[in-house]
N, C-alpha and C. Protein backbone atom coordinates (compact mmCIF):
# COMPACT_ATOMS: atom_id res chain seq x y z
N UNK A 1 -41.21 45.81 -5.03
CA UNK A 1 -40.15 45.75 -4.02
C UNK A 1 -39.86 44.31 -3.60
N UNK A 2 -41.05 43.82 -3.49
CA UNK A 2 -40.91 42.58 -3.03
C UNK A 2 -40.21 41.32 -3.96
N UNK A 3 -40.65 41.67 -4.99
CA UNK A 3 -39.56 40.95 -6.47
C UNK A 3 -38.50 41.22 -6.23
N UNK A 4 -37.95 42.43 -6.20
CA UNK A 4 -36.72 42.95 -6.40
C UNK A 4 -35.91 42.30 -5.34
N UNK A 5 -36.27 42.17 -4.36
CA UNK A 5 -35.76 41.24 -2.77
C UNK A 5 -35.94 39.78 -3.08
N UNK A 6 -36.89 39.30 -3.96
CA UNK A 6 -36.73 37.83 -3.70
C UNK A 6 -35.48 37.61 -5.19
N UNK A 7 -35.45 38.75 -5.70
CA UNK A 7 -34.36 37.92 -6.82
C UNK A 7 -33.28 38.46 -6.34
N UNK A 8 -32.86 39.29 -5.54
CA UNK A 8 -31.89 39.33 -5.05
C UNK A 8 -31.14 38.17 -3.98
N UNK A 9 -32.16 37.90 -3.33
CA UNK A 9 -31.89 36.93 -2.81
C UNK A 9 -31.67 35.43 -3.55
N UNK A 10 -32.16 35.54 -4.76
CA UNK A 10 -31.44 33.96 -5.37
C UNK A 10 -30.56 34.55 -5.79
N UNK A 11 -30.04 35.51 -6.20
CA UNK A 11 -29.09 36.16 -6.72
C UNK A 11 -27.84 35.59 -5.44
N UNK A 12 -27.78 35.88 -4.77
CA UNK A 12 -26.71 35.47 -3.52
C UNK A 12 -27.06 34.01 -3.17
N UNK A 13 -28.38 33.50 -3.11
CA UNK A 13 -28.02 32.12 -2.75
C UNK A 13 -27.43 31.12 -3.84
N UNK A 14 -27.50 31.52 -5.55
CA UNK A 14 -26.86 30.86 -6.23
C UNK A 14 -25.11 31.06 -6.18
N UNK A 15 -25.15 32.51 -5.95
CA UNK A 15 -23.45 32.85 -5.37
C UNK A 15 -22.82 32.07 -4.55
N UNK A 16 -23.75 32.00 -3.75
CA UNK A 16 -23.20 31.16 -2.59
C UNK A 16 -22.91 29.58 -2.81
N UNK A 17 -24.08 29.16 -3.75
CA UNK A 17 -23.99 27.33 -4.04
C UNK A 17 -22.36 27.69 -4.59
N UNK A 18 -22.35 28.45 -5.84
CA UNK A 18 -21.16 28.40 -6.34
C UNK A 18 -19.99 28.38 -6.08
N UNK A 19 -19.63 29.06 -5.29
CA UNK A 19 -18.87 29.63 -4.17
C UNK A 19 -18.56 28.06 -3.61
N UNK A 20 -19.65 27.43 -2.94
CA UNK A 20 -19.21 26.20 -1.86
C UNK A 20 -18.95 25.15 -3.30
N UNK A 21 -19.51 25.33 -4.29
CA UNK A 21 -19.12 23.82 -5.24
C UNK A 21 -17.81 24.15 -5.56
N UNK A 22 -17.65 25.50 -5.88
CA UNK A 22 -15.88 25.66 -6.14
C UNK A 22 -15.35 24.97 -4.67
N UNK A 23 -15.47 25.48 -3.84
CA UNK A 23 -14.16 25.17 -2.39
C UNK A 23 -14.69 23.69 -2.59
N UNK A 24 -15.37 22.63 -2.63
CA UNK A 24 -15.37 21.34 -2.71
C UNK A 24 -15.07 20.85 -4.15
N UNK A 25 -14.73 21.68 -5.29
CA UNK A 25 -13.75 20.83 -6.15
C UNK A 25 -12.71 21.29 -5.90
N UNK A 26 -11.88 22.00 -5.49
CA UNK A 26 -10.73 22.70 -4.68
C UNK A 26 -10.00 21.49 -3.74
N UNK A 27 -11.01 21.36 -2.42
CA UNK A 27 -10.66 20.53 -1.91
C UNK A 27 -10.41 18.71 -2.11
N UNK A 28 -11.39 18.54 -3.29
CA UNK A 28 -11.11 17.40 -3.77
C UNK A 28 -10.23 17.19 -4.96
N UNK A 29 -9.59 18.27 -5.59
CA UNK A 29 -8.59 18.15 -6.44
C UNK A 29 -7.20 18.30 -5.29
N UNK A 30 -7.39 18.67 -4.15
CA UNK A 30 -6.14 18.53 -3.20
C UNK A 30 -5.86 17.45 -2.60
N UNK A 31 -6.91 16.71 -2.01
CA UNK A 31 -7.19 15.33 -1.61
C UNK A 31 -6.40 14.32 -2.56
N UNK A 32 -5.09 14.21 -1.84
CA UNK A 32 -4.24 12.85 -2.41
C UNK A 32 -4.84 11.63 -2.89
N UNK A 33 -4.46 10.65 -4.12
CA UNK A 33 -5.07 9.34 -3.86
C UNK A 33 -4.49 8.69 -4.19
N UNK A 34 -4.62 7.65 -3.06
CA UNK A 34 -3.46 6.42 -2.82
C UNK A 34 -4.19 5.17 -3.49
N UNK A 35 -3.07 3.91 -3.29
CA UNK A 35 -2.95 2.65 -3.46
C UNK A 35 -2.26 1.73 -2.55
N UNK A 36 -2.56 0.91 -2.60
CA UNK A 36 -1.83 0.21 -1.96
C UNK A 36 -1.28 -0.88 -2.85
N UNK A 37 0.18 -1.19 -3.04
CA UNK A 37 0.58 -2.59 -3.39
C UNK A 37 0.66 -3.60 -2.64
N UNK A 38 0.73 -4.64 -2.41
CA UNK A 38 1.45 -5.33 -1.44
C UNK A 38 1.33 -6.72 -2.63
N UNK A 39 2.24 -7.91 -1.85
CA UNK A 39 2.42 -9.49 -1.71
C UNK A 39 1.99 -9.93 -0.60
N UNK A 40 1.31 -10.66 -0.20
CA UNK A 40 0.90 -11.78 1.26
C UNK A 40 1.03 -13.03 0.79
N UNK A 41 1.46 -13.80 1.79
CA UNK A 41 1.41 -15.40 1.89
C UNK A 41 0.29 -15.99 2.57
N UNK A 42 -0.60 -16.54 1.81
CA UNK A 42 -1.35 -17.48 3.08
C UNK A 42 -1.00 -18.97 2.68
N UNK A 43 -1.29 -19.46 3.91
CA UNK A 43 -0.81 -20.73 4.21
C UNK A 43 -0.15 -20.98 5.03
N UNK A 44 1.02 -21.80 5.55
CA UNK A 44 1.62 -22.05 6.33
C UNK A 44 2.44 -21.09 6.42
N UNK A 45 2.65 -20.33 7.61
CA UNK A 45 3.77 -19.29 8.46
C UNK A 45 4.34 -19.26 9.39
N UNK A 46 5.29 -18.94 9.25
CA UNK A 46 6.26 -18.92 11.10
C UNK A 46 4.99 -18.06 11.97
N UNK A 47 5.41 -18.67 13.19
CA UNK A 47 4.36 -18.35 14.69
C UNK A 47 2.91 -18.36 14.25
N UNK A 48 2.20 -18.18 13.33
CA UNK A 48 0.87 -17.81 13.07
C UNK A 48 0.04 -19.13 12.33
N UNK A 49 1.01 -20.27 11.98
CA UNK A 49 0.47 -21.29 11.37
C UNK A 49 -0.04 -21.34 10.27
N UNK A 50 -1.24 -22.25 10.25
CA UNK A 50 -1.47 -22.12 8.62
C UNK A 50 -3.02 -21.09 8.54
N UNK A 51 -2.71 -20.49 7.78
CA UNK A 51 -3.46 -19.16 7.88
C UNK A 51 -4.40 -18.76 6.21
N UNK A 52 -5.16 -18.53 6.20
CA UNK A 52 -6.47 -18.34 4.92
C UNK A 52 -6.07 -16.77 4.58
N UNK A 53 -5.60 -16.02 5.71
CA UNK A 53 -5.41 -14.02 4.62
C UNK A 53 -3.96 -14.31 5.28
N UNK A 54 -3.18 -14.04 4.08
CA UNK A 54 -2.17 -13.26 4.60
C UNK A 54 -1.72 -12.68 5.95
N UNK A 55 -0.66 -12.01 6.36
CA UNK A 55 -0.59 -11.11 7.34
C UNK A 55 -0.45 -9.84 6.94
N UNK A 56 0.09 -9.72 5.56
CA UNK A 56 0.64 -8.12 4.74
C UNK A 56 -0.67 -7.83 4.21
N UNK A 57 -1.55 -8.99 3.94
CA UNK A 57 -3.14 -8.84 3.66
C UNK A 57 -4.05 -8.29 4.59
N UNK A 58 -3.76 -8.36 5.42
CA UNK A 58 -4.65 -7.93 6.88
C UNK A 58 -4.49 -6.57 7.01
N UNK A 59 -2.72 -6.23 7.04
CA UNK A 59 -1.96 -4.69 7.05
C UNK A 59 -2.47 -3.49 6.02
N UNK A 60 -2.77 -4.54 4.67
CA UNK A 60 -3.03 -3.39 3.32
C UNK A 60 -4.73 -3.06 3.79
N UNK A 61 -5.22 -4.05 4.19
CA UNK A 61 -7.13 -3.93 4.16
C UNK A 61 -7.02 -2.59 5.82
N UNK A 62 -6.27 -2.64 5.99
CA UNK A 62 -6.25 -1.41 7.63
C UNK A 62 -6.02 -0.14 6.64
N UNK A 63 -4.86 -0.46 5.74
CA UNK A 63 -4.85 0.88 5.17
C UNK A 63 -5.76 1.40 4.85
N UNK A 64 -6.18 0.76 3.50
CA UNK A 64 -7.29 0.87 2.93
C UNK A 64 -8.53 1.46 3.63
N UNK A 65 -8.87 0.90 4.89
CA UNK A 65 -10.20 1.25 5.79
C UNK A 65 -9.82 2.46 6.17
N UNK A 66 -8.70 2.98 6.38
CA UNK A 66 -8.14 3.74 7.00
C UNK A 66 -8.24 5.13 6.03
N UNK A 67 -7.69 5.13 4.78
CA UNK A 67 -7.13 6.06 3.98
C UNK A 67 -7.83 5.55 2.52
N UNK A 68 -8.94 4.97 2.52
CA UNK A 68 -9.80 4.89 1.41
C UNK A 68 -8.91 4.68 0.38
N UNK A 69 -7.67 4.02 0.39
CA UNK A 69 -6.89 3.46 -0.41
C UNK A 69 -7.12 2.82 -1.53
N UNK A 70 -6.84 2.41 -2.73
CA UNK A 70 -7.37 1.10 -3.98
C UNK A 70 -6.18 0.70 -3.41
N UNK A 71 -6.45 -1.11 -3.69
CA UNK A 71 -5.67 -1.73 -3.61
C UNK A 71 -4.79 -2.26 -4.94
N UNK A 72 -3.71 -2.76 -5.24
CA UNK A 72 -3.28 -4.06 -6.04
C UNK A 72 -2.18 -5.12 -5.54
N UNK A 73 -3.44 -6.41 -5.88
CA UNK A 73 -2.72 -7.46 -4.60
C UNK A 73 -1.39 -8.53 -5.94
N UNK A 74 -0.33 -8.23 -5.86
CA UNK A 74 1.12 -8.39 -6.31
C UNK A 74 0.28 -10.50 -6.08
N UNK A 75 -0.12 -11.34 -7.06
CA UNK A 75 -0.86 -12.71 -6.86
C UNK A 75 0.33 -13.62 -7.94
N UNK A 76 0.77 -14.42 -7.22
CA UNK A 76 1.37 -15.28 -7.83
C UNK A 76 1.28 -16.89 -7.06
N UNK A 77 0.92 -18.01 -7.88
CA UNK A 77 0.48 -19.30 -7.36
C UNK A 77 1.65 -19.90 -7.49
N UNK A 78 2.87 -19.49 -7.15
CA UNK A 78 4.17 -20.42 -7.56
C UNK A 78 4.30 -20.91 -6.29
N UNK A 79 3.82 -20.34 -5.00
CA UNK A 79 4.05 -20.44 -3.56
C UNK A 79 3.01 -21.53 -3.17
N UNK A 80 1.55 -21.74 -4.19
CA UNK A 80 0.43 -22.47 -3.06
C UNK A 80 0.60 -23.75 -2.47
N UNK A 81 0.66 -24.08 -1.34
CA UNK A 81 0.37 -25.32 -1.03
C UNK A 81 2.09 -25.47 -0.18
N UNK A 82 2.48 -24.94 -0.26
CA UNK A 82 4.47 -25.52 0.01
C UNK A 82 4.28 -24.83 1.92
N UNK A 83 5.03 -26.36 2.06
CA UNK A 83 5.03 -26.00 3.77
C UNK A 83 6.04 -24.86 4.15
N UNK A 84 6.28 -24.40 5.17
CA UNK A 84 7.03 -23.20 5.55
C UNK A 84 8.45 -23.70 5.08
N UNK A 85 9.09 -24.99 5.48
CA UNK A 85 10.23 -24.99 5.19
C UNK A 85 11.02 -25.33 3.77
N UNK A 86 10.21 -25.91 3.03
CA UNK A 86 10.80 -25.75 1.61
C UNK A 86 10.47 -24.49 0.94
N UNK A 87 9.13 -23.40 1.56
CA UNK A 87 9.16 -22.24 0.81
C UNK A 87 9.74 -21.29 1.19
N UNK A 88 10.61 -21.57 2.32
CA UNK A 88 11.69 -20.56 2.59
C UNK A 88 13.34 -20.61 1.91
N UNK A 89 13.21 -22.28 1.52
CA UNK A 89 14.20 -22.60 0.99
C UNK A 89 14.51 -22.49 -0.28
N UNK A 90 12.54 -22.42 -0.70
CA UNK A 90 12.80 -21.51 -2.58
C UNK A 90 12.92 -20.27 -2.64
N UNK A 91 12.68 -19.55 -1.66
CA UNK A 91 12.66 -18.05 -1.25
C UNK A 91 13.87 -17.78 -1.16
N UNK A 92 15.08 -18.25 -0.24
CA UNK A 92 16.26 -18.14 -0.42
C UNK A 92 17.37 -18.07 -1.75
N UNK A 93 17.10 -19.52 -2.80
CA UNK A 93 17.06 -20.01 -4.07
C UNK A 93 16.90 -18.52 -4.90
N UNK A 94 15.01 -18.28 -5.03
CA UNK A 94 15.28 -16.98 -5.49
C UNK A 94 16.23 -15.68 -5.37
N UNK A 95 16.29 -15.39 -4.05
CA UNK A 95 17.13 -14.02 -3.51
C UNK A 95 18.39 -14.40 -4.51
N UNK A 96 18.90 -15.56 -4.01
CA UNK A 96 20.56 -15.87 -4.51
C UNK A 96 20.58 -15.74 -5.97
N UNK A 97 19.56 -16.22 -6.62
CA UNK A 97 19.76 -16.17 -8.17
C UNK A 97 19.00 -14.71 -9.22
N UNK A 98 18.75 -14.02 -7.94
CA UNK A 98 17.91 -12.50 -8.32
C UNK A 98 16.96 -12.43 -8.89
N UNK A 99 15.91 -13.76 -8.99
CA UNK A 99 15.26 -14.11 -9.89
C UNK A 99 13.77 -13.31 -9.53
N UNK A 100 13.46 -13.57 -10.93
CA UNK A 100 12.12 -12.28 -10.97
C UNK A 100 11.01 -13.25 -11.10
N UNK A 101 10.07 -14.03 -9.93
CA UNK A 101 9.00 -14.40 -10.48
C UNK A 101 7.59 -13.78 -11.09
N UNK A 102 7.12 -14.43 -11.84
CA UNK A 102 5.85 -13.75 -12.68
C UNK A 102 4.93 -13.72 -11.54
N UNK A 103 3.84 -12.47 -11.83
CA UNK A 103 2.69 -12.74 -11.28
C UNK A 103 1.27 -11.94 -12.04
N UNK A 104 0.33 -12.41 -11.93
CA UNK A 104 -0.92 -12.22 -12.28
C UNK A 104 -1.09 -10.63 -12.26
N UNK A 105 -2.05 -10.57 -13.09
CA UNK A 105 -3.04 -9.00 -13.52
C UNK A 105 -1.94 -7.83 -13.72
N UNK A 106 -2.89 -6.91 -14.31
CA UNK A 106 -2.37 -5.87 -14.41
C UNK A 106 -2.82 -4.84 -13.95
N UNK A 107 -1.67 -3.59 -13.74
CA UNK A 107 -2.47 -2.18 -12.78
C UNK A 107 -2.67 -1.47 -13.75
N UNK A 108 -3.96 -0.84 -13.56
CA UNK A 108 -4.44 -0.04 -14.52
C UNK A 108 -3.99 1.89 -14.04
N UNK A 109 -4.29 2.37 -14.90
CA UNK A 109 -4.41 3.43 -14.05
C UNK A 109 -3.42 4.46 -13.53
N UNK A 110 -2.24 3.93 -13.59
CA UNK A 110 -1.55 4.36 -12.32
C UNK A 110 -0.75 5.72 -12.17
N UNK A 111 -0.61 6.53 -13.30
CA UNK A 111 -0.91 8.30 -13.22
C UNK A 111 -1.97 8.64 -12.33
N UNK A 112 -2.85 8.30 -11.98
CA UNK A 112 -4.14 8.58 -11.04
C UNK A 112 -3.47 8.83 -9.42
N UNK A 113 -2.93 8.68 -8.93
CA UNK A 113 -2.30 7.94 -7.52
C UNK A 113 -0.83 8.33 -7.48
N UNK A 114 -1.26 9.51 -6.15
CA UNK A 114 0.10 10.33 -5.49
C UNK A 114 0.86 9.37 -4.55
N UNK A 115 -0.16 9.11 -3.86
CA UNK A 115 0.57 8.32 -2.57
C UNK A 115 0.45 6.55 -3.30
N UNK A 116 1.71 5.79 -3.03
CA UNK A 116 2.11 4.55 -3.09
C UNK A 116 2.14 3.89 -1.71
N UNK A 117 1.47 2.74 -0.86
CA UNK A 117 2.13 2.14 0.00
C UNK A 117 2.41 1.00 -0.28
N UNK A 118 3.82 -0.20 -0.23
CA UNK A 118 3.92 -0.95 -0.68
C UNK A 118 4.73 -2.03 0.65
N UNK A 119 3.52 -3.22 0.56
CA UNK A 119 3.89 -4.22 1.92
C UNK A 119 4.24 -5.29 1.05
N UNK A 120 4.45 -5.92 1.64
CA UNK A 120 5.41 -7.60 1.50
C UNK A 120 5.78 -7.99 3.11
N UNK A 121 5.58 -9.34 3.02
CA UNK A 121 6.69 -9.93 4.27
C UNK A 121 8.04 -9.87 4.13
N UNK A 122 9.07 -9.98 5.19
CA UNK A 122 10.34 -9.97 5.03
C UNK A 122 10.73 -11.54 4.98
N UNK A 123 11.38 -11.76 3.33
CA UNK A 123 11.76 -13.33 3.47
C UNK A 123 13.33 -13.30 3.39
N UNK A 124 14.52 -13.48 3.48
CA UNK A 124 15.64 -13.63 3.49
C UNK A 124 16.55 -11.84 3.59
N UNK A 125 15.62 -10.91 4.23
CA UNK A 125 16.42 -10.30 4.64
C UNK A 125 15.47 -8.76 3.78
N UNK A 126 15.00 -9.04 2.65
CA UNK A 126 13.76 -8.10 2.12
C UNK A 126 12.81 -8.39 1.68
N UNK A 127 11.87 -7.59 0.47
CA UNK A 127 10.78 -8.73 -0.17
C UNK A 127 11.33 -9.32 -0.81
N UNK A 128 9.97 -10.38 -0.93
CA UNK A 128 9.57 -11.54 -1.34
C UNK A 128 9.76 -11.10 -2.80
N UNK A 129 10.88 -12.28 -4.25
CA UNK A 129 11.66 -11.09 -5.11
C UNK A 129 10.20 -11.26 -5.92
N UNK A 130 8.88 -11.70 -5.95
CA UNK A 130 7.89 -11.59 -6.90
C UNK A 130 7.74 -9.99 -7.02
N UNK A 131 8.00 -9.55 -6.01
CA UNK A 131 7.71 -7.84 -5.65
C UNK A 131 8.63 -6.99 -6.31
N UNK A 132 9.70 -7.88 -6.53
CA UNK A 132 11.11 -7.05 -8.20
C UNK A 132 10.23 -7.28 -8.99
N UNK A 133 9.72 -8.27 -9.11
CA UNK A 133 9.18 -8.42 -10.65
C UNK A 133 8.72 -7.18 -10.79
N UNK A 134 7.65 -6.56 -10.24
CA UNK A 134 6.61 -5.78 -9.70
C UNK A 134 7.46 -4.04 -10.11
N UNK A 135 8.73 -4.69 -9.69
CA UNK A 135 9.26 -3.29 -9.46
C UNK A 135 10.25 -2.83 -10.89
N UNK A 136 10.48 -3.97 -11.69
CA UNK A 136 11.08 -3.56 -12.81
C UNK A 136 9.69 -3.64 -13.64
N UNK A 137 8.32 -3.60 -13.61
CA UNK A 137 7.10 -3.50 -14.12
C UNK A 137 6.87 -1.92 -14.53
N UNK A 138 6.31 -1.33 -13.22
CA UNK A 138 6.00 -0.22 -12.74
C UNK A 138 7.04 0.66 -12.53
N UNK A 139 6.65 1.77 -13.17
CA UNK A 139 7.90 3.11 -12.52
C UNK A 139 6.42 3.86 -11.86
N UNK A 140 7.93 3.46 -10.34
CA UNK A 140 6.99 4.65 -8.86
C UNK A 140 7.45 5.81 -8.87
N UNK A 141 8.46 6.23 -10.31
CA UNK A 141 9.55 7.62 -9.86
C UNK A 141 8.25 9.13 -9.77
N UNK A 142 8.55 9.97 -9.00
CA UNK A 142 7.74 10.89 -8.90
C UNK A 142 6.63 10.70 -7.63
N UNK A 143 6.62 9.54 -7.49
CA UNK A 143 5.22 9.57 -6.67
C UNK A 143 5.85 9.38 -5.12
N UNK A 144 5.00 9.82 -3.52
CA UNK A 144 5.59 9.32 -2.94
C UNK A 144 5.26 7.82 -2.26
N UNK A 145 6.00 7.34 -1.77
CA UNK A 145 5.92 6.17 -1.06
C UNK A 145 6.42 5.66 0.16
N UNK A 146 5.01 4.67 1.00
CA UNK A 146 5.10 4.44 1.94
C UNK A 146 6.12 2.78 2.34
N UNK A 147 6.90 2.45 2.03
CA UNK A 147 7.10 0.68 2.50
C UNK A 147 6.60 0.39 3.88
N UNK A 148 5.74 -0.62 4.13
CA UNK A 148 5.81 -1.61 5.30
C UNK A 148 6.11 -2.92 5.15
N UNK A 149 6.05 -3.67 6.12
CA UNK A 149 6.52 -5.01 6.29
C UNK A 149 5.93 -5.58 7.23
N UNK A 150 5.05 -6.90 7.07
CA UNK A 150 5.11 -7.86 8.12
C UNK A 150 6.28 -8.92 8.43
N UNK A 151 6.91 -9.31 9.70
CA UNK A 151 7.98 -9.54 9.85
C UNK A 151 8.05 -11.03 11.34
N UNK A 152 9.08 -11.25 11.45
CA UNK A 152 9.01 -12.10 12.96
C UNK A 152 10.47 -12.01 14.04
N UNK A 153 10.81 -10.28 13.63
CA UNK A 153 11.93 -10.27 13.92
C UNK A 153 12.71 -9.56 13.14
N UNK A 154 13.00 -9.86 11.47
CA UNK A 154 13.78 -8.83 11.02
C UNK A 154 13.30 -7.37 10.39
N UNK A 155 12.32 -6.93 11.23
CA UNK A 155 11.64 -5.21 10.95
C UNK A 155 11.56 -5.10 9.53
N UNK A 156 12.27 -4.27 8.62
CA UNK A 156 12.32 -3.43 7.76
C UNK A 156 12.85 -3.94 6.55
N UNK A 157 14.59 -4.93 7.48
CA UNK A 157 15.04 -5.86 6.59
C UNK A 157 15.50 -4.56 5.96
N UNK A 158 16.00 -4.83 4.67
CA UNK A 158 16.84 -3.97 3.50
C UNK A 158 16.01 -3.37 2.58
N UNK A 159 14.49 -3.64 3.03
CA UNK A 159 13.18 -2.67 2.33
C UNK A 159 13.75 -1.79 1.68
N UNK A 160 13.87 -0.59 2.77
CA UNK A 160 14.21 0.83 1.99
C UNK A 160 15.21 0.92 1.19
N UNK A 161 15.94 0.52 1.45
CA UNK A 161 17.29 0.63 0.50
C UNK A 161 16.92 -0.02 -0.96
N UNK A 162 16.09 -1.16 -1.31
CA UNK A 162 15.61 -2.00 -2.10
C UNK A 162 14.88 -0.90 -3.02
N UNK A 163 13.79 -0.60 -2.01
CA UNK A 163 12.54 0.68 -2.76
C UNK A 163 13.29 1.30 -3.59
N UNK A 164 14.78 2.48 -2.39
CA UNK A 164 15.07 3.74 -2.89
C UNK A 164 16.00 3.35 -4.49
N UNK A 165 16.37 2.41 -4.53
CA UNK A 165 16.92 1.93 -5.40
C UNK A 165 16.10 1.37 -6.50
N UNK A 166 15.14 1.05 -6.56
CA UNK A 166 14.24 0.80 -7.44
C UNK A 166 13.80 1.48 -7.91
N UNK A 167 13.32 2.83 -7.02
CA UNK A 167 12.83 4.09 -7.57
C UNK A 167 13.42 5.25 -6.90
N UNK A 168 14.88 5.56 -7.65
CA UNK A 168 15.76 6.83 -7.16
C UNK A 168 15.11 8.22 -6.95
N UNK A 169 14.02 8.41 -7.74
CA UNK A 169 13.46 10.04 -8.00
C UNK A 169 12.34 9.93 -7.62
N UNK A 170 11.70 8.51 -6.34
CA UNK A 170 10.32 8.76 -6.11
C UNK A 170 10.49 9.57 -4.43
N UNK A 171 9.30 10.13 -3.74
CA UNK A 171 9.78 10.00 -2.32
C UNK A 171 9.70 9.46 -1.19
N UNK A 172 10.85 8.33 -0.81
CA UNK A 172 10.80 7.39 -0.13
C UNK A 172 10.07 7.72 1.29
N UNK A 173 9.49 7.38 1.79
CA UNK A 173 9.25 7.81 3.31
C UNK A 173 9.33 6.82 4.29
N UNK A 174 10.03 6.89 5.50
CA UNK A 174 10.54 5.89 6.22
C UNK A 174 8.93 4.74 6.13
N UNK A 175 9.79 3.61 6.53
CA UNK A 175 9.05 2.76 6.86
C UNK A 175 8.20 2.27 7.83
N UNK A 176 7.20 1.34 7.75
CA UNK A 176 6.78 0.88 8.97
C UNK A 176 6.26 -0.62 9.10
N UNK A 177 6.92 -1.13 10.11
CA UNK A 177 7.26 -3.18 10.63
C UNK A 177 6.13 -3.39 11.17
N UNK A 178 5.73 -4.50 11.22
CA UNK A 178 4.82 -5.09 12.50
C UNK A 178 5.16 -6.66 12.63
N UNK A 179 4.74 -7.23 13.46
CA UNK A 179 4.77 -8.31 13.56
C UNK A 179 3.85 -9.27 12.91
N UNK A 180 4.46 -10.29 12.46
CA UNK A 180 3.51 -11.18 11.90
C UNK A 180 2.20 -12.05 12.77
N UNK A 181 2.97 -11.74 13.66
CA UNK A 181 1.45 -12.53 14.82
C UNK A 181 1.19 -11.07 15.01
N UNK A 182 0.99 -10.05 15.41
CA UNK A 182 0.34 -8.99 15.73
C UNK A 182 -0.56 -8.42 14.97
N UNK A 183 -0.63 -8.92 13.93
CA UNK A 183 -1.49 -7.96 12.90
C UNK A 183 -3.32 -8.34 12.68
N UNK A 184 -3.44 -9.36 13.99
CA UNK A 184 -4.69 -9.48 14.09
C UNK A 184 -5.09 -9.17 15.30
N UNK A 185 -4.31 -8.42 16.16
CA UNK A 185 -4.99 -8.01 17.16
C UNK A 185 -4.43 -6.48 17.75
N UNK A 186 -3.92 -5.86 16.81
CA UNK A 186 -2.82 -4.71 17.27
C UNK A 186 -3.22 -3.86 15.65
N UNK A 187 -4.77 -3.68 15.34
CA UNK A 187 -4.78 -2.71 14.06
C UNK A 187 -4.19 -1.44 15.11
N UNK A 188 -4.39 -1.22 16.39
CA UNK A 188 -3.95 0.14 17.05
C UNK A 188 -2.68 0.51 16.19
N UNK A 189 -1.95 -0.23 16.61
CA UNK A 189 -0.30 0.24 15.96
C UNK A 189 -0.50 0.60 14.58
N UNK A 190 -0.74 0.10 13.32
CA UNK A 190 -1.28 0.36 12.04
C UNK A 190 -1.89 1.96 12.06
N UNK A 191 -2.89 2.17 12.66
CA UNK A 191 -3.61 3.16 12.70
C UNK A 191 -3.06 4.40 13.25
N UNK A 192 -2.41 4.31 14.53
CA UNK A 192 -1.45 5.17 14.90
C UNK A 192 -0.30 5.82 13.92
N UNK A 193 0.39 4.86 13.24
CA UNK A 193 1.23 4.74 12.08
C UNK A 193 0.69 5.85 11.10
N UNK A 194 -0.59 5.65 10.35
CA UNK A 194 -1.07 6.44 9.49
C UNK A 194 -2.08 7.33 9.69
N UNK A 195 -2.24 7.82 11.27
CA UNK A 195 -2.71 9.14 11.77
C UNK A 195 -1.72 9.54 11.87
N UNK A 196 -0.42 9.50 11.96
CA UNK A 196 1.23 10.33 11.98
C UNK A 196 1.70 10.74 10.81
N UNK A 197 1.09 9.73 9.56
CA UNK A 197 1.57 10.55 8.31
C UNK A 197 0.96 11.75 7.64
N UNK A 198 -0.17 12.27 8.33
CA UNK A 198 -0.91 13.22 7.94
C UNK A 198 -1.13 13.57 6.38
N UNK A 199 -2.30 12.89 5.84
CA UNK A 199 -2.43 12.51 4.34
C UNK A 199 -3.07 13.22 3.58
């Protein structure tokens, strides 16, 4: 009798392991997984000076902590060293001539990854165009996506319209700004931001 009860009983407690390893590959084949793209400038910046991380760098590493995100950091050295006002003035240069600068590494991977969030600063009105490069690279169609922006005033800029146009069949989801001086002392706002997107 007493056999008959103890194998019954592994009998249900292996049911049971099974049972819970299914609902936890269940739940982890439901569990979205993101990335983050972004561009940052360090070095010299409006209001924040000359600066060692980025500010869109600061924004993507919140995600990330936030939403266990991978990152890929959009790295190009065409910018190092140039004071704020001639690299706004090649920044401009670019926009006007639509020009696509190169930048470093490649993304591996990227069938893996539902959710997209993609930051840049706002330089002449959207991103920074190293981030076209980026965008005639990669097709985001299908996946959805988040744009943000660090900014000093012009929010969003022509972001979305830029994205939705880059990638017509992905799904855009509104955006979200911060300030370029704020982003070292205001992760609140960030965090708030992506406890609202429910992920």
């Amino acid at each position: 009798m007493k056999k008959i009860l103890f194998t019954l009983l592994a009998v249900l407690a292996l049911t049971g392991c099974n049972a819970q390893n299914k609902n936890e590959k269940m739940v982890n084949e439901q569990m979205k997984k993101c990335l983050v793209v972004f561009f940052s400038h360090a070095g010299e910046n409006y209001s924040v000076g000359n600066i060692q991380v980025g500010n869109t760098k600061i924004v993507a590493d919140y995600i990330s902590e936030l939403t266990g995100a991978d990152q890929f950091e959009i790295v190009t050295h065409k910018y190092d060293g140039m004071a704020y006002t001639p690299l706004t003035e090649l920044a401009q240069e670019e926009a006007r001539n639509d020009e696509r600068p190169a930048f470093e590494g490649k993304l591996e991977n990227l069938d893996q990854y539902d959710i997209i969030f993609i930051g840049g600063p706002i330089w002449w009105g959207t991103y920074p165009q190293v981030m076209f490069t980026f965008f005639d690279t990669y097709d985001l169609n299908g996946k959805t996506i988040y744009p943000f922006t660090t900014h000093e005033g012009s929010g969003l800029g022509n972001v979305m319209s830029d994205v939705r146009k880059a990638y017509p069949n992905a799904d855009v989801k509104p955006g979200f700004s911060i300030y370029g001086h704020e982003v070292r002392t205001n992760k609140a706002k960030v965090e708030k931001w992506i406890k609202g997107l429910n992920l």
